[in-house]
C-alpha atoms as a PDB file:
ATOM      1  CA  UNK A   1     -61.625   8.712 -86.328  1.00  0.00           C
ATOM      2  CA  UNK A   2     -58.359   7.444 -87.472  1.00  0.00           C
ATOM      3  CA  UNK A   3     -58.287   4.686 -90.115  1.00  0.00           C
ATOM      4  CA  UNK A   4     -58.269   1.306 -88.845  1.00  0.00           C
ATOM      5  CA  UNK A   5     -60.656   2.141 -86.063  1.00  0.00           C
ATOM      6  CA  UNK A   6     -63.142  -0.238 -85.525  1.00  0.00           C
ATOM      7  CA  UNK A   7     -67.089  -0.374 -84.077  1.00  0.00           C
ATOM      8  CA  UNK A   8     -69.510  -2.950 -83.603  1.00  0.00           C
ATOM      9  CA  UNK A   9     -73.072  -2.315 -85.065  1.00  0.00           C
ATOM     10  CA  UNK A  10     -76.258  -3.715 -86.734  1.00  0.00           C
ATOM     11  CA  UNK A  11     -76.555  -2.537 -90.078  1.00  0.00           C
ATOM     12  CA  UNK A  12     -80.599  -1.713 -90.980  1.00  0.00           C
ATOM     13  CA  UNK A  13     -80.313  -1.059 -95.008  1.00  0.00           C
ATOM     14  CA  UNK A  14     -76.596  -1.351 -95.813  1.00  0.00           C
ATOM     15  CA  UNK A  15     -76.495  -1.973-100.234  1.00  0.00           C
ATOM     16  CA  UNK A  16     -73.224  -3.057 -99.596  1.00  0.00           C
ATOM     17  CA  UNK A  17     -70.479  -3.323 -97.192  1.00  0.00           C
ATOM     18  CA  UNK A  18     -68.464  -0.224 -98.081  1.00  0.00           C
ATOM     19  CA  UNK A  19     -69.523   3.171 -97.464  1.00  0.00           C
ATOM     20  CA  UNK A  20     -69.185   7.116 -97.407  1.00  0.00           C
ATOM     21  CA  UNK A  21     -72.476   8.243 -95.638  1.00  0.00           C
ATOM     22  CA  UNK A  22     -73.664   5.844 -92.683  1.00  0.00           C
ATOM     23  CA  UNK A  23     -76.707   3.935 -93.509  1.00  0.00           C
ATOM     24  CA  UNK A  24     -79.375   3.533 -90.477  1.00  0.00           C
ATOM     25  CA  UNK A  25     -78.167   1.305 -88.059  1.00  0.00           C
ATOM     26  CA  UNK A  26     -78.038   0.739 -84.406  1.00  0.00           C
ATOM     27  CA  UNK A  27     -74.516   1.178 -83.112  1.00  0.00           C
ATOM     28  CA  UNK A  28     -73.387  -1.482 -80.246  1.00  0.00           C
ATOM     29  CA  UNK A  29     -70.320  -0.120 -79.312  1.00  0.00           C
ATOM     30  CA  UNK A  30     -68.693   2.863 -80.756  1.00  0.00           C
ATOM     31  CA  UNK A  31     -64.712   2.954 -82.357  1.00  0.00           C
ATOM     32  CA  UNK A  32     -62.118   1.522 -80.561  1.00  0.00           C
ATOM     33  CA  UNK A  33     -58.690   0.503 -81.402  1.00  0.00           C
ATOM     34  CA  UNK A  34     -57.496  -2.884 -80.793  1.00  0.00           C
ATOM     35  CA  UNK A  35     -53.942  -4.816 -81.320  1.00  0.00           C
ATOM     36  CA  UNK A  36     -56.193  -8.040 -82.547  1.00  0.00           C
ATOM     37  CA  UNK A  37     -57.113  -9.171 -86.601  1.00  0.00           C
ATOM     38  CA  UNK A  38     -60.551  -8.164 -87.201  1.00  0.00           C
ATOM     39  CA  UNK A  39     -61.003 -11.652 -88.035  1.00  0.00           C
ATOM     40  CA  UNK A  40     -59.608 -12.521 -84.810  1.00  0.00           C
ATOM     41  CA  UNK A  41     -62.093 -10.696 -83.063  1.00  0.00           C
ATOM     42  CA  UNK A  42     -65.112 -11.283 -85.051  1.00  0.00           C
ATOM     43  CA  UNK A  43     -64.154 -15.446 -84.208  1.00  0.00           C
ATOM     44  CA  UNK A  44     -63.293 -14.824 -80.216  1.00  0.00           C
ATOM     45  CA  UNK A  45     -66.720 -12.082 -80.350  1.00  0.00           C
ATOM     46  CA  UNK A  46     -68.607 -15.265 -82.088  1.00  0.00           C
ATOM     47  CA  UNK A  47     -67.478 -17.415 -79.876  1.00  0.00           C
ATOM     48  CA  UNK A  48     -68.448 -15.128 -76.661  1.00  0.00           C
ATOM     49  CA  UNK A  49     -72.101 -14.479 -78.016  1.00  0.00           C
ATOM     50  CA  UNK A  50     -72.749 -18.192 -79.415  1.00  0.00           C
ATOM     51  CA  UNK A  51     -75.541 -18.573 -77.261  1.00  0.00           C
ATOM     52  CA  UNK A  52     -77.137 -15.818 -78.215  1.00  0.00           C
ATOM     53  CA  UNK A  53     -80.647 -16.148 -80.281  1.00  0.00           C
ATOM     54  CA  UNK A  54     -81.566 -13.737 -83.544  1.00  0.00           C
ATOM     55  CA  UNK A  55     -84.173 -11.480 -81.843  1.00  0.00           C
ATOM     56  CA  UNK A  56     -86.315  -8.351 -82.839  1.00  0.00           C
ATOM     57  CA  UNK A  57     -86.546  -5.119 -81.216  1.00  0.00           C
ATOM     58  CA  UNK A  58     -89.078  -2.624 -81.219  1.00  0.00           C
ATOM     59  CA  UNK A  59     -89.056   1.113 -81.730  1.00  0.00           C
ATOM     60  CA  UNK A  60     -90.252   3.748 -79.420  1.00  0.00           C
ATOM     61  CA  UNK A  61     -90.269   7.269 -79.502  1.00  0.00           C
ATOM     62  CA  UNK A  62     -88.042   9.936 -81.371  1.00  0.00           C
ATOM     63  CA  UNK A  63     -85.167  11.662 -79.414  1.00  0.00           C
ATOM     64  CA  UNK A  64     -82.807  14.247 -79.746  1.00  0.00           C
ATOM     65  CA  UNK A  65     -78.874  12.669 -78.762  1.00  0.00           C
ATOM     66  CA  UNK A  66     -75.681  14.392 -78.867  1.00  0.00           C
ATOM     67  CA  UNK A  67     -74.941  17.284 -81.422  1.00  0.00           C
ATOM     68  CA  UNK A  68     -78.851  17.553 -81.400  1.00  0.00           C
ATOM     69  CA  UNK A  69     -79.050  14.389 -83.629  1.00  0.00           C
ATOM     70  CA  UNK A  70     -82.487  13.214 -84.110  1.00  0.00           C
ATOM     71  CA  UNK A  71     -83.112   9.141 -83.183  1.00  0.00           C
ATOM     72  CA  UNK A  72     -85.466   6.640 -83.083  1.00  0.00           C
ATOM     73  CA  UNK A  73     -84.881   4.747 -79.463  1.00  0.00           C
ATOM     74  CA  UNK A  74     -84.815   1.213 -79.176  1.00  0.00           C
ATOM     75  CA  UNK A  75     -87.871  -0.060 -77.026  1.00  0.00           C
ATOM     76  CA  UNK A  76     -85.963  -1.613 -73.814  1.00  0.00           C
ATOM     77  CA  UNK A  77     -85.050  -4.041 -72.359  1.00  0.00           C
ATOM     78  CA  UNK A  78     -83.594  -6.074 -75.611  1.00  0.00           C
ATOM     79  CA  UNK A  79     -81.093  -9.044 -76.090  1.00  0.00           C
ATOM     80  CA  UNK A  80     -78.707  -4.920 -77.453  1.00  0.00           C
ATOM     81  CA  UNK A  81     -78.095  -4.506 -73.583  1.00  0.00           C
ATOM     82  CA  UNK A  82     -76.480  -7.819 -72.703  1.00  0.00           C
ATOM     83  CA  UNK A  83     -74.994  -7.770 -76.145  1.00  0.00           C
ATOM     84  CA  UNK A  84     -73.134  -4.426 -75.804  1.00  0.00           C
ATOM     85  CA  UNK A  85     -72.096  -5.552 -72.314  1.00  0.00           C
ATOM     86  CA  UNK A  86     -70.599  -8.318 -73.296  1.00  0.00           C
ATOM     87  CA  UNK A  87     -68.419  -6.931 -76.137  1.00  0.00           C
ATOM     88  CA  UNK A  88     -67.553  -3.761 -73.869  1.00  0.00           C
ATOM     89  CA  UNK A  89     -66.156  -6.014 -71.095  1.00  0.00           C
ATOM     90  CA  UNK A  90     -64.091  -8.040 -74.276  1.00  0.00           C
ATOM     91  CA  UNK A  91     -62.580  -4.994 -75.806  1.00  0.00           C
ATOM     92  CA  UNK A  92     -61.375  -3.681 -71.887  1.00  0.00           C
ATOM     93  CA  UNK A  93     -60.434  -7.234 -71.223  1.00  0.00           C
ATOM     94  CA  UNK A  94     -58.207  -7.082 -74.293  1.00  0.00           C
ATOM     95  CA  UNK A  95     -56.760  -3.787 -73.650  1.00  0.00           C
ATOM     96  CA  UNK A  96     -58.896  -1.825 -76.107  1.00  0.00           C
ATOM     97  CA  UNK A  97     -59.082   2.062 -76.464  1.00  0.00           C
ATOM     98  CA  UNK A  98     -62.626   3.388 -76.594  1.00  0.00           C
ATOM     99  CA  UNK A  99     -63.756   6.664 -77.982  1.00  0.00           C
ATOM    100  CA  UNK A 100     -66.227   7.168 -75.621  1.00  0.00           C
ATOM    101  CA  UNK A 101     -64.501   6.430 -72.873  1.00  0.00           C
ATOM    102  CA  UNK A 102     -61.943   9.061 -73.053  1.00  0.00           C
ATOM    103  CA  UNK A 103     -64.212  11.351 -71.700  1.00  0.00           C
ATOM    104  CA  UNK A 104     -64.907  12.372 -68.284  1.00  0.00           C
ATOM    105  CA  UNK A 105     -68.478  11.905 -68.717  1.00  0.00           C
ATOM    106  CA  UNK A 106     -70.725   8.563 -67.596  1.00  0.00           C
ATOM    107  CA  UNK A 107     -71.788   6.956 -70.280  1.00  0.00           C
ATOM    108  CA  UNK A 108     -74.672   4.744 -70.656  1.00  0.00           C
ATOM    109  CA  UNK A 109     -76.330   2.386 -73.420  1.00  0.00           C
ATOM    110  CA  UNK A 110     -79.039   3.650 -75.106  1.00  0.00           C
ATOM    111  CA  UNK A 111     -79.958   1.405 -78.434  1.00  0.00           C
ATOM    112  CA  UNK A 112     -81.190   3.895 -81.315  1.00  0.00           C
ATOM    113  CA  UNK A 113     -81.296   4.266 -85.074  1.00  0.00           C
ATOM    114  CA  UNK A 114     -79.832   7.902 -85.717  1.00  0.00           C
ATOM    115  CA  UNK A 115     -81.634   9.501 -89.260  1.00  0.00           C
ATOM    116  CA  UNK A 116     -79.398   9.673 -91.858  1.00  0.00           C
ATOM    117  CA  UNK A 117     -80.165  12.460 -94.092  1.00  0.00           C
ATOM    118  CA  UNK A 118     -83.080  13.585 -92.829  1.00  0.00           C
ATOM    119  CA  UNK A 119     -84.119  10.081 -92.620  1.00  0.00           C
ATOM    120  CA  UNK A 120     -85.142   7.436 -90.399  1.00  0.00           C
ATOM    121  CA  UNK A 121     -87.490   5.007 -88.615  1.00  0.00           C
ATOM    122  CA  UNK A 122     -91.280   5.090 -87.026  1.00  0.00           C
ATOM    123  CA  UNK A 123     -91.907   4.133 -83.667  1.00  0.00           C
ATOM    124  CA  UNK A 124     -93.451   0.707 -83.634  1.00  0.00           C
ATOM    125  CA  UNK A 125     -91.299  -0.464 -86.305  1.00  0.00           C
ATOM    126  CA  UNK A 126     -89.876  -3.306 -85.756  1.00  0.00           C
ATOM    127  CA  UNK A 127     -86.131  -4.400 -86.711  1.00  0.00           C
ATOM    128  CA  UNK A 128     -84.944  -7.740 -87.047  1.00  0.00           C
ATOM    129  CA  UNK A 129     -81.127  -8.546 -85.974  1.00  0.00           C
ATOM    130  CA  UNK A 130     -80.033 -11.262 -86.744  1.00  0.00           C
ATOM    131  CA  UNK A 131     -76.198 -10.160 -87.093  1.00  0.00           C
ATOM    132  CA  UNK A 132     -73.546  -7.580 -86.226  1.00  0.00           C
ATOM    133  CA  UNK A 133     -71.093  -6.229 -88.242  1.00  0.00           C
ATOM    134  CA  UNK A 134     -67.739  -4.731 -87.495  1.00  0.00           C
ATOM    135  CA  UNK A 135     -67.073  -1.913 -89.278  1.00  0.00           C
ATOM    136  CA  UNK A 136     -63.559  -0.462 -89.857  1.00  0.00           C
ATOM    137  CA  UNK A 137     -62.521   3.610 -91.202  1.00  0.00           C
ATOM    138  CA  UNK A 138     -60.802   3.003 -94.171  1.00  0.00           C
ATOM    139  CA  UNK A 139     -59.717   6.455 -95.573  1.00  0.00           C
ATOM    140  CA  UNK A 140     -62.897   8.383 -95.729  1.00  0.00           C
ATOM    141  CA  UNK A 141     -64.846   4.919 -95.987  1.00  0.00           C
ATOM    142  CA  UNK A 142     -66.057   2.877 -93.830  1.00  0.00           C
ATOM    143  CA  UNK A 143     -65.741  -1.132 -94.721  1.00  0.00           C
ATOM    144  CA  UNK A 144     -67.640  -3.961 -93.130  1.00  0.00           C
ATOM    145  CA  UNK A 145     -64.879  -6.225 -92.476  1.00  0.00           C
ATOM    146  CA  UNK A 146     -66.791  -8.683 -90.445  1.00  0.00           C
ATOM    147  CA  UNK A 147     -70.245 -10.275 -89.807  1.00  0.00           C
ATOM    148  CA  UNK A 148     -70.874 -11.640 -86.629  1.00  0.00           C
ATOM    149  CA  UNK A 149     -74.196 -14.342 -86.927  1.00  0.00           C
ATOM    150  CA  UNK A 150     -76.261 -14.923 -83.916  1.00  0.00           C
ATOM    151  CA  UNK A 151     -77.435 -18.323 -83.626  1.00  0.00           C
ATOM    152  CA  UNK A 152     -74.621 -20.265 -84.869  1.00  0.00           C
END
């Protein structure tokens, strides 16, 4: 990714909100590039998801996605689906480039927690969300540069 790429995700165990390595997390939609502030777009993405409850999700079973990555799925259906729907349809509506669009390939939604390091999360877990960060490349970082709060 290039720096200054942005992608919308729920951060599981984040220390902080700059990192090298991705901590777990559940990503909602993956980097883009947008001609908008990120503080612009975490306010009109707040205002678009305002009525929109913290919720919980469940984990089901272990997966192998993409390169062979192992994941823990996301029990469906959750509050992710409409969520990730609704941010997708922003970004296009706004004139957004996204990654995985520029494929040829369908792509389709499935929430996960990818194991970092060898490690990850237990189905029946379950995960709380009661945010969503954006997260920008900066160099060979990645910065949280905005928290979107459900329920406010």
């Amino acid at each position: 990714m290039l720096p200054n790429d942005r992608l919308v995700c729920v951060l599981i165990d984040a220390k902080d909100g700059s990192f090298k390595d991705w901590p777990l997390h559940i990503t909602i939609v993956p980097w883009f590039r947008l001609e908008l502030t990120s503080s612009d777009l975490v306010k009109q993405l707040s205002s678009k998801l305002k009525d929109l409850e913290s919720f919980s999700v469940t984990l089901g079973e272990e997966a192998k996605m993409g390169r062979n990555k192992t994941v823990t799925l996301v029990n469906l259906p959750t509050p992710l689906e409409e969520i990730e729907s609704c941010v997708r349809r922003f970004l296009k509506d706004h004139g957004a480039w996204l990654v995985d669009e520029t494929t040829q390939r369908p792509r389709s939604f499935k929430p996960h927690v990818t194991y970092q390091k060898g490690i990850g999360l237990k189905s029946g877990e379950r995960i709380a969300i009661n945010e969503l960060q954006l997260v920008e490349q900066k160099g060979d970082k990645k910065l949280v540069v905005g928290t979107i709060n459900l329920n406010e």
